[in-house]
Protein backbone atom coordinates (compact mmCIF):
# COMPACT_ATOMS: atom_id res chain seq x y z
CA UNK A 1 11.76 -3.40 -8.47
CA UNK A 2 10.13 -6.09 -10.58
CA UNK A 3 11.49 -8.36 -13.68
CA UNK A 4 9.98 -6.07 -16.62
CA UNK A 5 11.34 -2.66 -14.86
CA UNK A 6 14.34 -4.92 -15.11
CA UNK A 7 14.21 -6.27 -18.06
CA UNK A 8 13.47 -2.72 -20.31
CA UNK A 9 16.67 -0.97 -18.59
CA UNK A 10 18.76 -3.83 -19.75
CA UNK A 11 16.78 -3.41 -23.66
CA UNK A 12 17.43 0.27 -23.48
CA UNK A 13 21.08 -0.02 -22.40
CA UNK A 14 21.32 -2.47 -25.36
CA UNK A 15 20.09 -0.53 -27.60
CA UNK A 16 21.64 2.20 -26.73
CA UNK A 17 25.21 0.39 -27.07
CA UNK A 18 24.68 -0.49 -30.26
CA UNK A 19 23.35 3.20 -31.72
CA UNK A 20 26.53 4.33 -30.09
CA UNK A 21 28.57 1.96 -31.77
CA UNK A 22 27.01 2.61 -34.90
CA UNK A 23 27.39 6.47 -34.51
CA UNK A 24 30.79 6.70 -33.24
CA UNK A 25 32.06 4.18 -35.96
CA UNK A 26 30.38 6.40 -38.78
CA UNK A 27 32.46 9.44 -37.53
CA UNK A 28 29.38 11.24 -35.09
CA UNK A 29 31.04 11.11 -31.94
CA UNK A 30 28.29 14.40 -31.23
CA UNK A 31 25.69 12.16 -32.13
CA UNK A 32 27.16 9.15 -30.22
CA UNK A 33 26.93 11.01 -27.18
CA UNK A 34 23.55 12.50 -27.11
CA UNK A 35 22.02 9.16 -27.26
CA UNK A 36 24.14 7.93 -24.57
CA UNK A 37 22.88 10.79 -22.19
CA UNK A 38 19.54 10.42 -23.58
CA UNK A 39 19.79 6.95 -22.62
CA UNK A 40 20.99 7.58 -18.95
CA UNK A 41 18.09 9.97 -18.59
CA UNK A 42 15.38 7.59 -20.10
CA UNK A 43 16.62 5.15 -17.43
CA UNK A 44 16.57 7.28 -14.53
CA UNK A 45 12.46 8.89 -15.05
CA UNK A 46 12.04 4.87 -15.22
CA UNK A 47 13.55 4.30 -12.01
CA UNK A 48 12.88 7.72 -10.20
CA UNK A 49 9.03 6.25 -9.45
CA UNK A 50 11.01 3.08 -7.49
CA UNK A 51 13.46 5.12 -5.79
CA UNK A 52 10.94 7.31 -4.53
CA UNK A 53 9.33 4.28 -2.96
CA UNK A 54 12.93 3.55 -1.57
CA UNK A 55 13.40 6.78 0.17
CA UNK A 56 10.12 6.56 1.54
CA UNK A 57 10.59 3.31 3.13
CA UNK A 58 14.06 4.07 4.25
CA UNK A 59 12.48 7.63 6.02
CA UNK A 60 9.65 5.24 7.85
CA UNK A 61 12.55 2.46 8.64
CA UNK A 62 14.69 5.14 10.73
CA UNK A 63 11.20 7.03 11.55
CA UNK A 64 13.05 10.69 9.57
């Protein structure tokens, strides 16, 4: 995993915070939510590519 992959899941997770905040302080818990989980999914198709690449190495490290 390099710096930038890095770097935009820390943005994303910050941004995210703060729509939540925003949402769930204006009364749309509902709302709140969604862009939580939409935020946990955006993250993991960003990292699914790496962790791929992880269980790939791992399977020719113990030769599965």
């Amino acid at each position: 995993m390099d710096i930038a992959t890095l770097l935009k899941v820390v943005g994303i997770g910050f941004l995210v915070s703060v729509a939540y905040q925003i949402l769930s302080r204006s009364g749309r818990e509902e709302q709140a939510m969604l862009v939580s989980i939409g935020g946990i999914i955006v993250v993991l198709l960003m990292l699914m590519g790496g962790l791929s690449q992880l269980v790939e190495n791992l399977r020719e490290l113990f030769g599965i």
